[in-house]
C-alpha atoms as a PDB file:
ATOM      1  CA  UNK A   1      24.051  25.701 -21.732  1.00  0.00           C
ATOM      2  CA  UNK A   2      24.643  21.985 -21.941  1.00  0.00           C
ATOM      3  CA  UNK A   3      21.656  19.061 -21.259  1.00  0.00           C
ATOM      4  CA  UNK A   4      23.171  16.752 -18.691  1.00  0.00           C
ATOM      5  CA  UNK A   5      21.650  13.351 -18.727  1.00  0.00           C
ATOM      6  CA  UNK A   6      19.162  11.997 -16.764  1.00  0.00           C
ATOM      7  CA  UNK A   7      20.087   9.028 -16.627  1.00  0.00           C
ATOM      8  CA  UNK A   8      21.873   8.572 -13.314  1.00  0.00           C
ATOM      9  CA  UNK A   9      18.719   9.151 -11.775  1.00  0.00           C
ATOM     10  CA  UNK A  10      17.198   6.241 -12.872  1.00  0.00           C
ATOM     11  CA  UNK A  11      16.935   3.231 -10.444  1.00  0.00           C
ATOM     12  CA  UNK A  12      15.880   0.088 -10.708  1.00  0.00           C
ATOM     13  CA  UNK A  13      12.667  -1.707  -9.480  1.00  0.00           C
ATOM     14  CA  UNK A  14      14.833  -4.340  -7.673  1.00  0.00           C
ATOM     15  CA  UNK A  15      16.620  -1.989  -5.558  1.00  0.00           C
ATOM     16  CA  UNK A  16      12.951  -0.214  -4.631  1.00  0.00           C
ATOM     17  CA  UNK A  17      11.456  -3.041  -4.270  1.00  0.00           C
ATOM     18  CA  UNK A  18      14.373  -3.758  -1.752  1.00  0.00           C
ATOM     19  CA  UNK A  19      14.317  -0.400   0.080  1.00  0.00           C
ATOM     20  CA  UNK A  20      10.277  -0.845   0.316  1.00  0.00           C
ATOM     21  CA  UNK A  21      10.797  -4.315   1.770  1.00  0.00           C
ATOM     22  CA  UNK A  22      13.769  -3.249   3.963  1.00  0.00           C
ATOM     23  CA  UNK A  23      11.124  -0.363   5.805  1.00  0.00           C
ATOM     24  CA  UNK A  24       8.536  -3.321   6.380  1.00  0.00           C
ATOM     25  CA  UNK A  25      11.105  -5.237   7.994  1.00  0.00           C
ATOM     26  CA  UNK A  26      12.651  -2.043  10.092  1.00  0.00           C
ATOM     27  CA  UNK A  27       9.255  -1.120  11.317  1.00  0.00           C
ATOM     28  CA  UNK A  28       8.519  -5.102  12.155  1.00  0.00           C
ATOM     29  CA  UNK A  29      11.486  -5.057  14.217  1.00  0.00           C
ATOM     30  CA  UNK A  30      11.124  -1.355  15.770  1.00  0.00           C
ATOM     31  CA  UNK A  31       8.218   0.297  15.691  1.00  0.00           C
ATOM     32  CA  UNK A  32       7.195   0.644  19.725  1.00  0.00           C
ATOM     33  CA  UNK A  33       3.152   0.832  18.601  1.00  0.00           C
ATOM     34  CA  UNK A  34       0.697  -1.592  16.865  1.00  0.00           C
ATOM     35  CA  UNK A  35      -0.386   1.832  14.460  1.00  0.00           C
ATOM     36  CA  UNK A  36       3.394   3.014  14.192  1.00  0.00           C
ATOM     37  CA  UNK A  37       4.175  -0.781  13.020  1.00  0.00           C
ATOM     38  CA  UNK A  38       1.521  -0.869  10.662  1.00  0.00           C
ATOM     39  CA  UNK A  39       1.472   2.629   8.869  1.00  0.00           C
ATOM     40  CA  UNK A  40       5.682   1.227   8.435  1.00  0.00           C
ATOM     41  CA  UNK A  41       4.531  -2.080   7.042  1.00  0.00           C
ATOM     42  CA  UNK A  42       1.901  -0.414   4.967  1.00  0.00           C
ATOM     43  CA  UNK A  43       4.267   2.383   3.557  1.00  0.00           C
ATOM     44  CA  UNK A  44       7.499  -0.254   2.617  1.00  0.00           C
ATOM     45  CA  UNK A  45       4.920  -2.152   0.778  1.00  0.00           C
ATOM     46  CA  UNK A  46       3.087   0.701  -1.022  1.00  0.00           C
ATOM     47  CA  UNK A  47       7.079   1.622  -1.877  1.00  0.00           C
ATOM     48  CA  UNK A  48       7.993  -2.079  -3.462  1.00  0.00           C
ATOM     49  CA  UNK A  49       4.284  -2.716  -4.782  1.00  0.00           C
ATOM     50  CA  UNK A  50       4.214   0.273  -6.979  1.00  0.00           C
ATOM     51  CA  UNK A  51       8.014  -0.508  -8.504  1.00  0.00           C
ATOM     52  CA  UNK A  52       6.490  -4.024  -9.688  1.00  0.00           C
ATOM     53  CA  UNK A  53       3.001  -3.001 -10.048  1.00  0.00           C
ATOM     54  CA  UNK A  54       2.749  -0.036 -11.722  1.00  0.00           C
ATOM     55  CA  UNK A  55      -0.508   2.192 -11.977  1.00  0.00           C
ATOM     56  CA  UNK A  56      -1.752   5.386 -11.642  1.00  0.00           C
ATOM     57  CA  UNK A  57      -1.654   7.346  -7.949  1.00  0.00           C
ATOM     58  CA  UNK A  58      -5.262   7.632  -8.629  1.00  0.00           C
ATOM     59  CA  UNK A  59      -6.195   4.124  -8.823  1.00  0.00           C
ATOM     60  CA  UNK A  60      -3.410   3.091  -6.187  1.00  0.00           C
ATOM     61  CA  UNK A  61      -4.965   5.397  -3.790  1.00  0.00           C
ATOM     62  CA  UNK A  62      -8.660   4.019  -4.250  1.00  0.00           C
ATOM     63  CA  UNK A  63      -7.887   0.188  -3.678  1.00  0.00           C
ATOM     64  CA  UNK A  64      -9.757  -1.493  -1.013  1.00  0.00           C
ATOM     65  CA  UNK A  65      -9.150  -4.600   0.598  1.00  0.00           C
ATOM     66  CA  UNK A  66     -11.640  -7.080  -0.665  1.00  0.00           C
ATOM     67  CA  UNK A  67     -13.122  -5.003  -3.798  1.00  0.00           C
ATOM     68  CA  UNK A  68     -10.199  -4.244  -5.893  1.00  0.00           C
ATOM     69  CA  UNK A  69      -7.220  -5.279  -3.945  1.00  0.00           C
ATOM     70  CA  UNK A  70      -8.830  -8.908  -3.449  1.00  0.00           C
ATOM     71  CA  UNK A  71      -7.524 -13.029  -2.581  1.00  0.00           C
ATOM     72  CA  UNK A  72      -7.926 -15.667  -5.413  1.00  0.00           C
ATOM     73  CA  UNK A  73      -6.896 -19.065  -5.251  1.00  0.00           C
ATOM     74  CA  UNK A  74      -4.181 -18.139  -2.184  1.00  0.00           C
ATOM     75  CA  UNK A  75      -2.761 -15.151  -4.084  1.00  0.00           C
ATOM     76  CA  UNK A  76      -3.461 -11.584  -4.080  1.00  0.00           C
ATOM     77  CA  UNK A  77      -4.615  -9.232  -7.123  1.00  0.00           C
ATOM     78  CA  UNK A  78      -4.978  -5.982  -8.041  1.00  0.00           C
ATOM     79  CA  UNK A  79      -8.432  -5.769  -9.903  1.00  0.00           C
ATOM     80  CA  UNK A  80      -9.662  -2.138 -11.233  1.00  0.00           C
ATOM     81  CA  UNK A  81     -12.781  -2.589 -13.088  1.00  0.00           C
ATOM     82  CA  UNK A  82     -13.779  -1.010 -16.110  1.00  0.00           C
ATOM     83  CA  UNK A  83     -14.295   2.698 -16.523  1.00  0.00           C
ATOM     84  CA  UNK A  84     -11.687   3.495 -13.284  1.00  0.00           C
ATOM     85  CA  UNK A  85      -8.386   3.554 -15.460  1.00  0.00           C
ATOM     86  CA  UNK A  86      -7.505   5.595 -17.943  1.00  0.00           C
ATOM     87  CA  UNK A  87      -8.020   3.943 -20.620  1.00  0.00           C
ATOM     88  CA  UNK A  88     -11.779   2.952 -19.374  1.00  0.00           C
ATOM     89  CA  UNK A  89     -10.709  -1.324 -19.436  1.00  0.00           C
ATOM     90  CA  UNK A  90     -10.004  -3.730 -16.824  1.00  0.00           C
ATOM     91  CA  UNK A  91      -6.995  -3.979 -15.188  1.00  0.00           C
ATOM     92  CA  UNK A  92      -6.467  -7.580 -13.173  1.00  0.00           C
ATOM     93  CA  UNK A  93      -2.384  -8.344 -12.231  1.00  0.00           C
ATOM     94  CA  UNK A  94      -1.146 -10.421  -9.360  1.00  0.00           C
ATOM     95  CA  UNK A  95       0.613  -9.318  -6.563  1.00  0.00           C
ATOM     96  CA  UNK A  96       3.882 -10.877  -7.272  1.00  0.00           C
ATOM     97  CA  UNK A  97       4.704 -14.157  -4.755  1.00  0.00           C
ATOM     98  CA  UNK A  98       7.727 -12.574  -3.436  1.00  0.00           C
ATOM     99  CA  UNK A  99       5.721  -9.480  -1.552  1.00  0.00           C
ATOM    100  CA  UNK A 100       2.917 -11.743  -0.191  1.00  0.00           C
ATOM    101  CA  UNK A 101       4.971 -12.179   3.698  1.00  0.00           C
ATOM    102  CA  UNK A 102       4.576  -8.606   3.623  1.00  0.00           C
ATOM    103  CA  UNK A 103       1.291  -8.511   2.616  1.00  0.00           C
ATOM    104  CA  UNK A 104       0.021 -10.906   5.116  1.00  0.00           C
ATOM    105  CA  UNK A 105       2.089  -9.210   7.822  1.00  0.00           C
ATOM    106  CA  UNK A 106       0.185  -6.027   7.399  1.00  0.00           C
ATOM    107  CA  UNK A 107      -3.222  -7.331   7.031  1.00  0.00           C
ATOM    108  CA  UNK A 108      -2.427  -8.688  10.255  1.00  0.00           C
ATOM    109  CA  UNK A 109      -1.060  -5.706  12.211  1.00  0.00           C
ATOM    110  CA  UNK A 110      -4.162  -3.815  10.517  1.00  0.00           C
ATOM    111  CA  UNK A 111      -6.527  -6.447  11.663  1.00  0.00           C
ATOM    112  CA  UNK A 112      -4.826  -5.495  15.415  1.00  0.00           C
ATOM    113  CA  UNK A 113      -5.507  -1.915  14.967  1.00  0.00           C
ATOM    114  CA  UNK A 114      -9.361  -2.204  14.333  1.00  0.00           C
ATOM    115  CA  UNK A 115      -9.943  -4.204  16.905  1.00  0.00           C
ATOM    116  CA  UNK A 116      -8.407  -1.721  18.877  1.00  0.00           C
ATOM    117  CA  UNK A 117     -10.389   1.273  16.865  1.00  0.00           C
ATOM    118  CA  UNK A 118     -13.360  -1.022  17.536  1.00  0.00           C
ATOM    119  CA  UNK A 119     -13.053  -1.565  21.337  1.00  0.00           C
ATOM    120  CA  UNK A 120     -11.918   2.713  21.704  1.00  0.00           C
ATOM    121  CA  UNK A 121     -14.633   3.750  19.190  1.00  0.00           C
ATOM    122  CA  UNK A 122     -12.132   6.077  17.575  1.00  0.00           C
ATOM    123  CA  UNK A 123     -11.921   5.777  13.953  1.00  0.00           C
ATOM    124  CA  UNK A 124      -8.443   4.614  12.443  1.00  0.00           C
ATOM    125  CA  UNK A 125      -8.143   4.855   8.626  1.00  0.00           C
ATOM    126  CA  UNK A 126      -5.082   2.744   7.345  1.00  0.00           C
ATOM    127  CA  UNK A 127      -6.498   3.317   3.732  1.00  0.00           C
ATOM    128  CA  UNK A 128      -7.192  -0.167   2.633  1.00  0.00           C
ATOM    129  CA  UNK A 129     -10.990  -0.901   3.903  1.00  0.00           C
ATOM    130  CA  UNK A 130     -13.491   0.841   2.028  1.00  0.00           C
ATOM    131  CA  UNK A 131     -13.596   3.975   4.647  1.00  0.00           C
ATOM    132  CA  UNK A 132     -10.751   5.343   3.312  1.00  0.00           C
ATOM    133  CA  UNK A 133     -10.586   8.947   2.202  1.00  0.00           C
ATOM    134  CA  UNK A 134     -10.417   8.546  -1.967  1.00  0.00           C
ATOM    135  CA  UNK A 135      -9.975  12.332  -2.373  1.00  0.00           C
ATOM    136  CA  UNK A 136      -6.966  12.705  -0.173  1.00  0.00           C
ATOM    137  CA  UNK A 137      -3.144  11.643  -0.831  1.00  0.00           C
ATOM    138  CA  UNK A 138      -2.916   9.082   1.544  1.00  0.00           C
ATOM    139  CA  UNK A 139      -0.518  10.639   4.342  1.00  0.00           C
ATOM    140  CA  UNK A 140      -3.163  12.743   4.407  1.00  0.00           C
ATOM    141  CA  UNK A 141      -5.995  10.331   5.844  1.00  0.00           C
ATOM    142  CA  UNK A 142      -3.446   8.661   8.128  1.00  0.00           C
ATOM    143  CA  UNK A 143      -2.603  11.682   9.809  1.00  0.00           C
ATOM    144  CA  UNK A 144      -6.577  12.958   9.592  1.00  0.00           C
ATOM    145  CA  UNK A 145      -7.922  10.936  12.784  1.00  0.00           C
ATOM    146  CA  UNK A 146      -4.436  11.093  14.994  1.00  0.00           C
ATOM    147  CA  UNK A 147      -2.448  14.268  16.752  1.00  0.00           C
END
């Protein structure tokens, strides 16, 4: 039996970083609820993020807003300290300039949805706060506290 290639699987980080983009803009434009809007924001950027920021699931998963997904100087960065990557160092890299509209669009639809957790007292995790659910893939946690 013959090896075929592999290589026409291979696609480039512009066109992901295009389809992740092209979700936060579909789900801007469609979504019919605050949480459908945002978990659509927050999945086209996870899509376009990880094609120009690569790192491992395990780190991706564990970034919180503020601790080592953080604002310097008007931009945003991905900071993992030392001891939480693989090779046990630092890793600090910027969010590049062209993802920060979606950025700031789903901080804000997240900042809508907990005010509304905090005025229903019922609990929803958008992964990105510090209460999110490290041990879990994160479909997982979004779907934990919803039917």
């Amino acid at each position: 039996m013959e090896r075929r290639s592999k290589f026409d699987r291979v696609v480039l980080a512009e066109r992901i970083v295009q389809a992740g983009l092209t979700l936060v803009t579909e789900a801007e434009a469609f979504a019919r609820y605050p949480f459908k809007r945002a978990i659509g924001i927050r999945n086209g950027l996870i899509i376009a993020l990880l094609a120009v920021c690569p790192i491992r699931i395990k780190n991706y998963a564990a970034l919180e807003i503020g601790r080592t997904f953080k604002q310097e100087q008007g931009s945003w960065w991905i900071a993992l300290p030392y001891g939480t990557t693989k090779t046990d160092t630092a890793d600090q890299r910027p969010v590049p300039d062209y993802l920060q509209d979606a950025l700031d669009l789903y901080l804000t639809e997240k900042a809508c949805i907990d005010r509304l957790a905090a005025a229903t007292k019922f609990p929803l995790d958008l992964l990105a706060d510090g209460t999110s659910l490290h041990d879990q893939e994160p479909w997982d946690a979004d779907l934990k506290n919803h039917p």
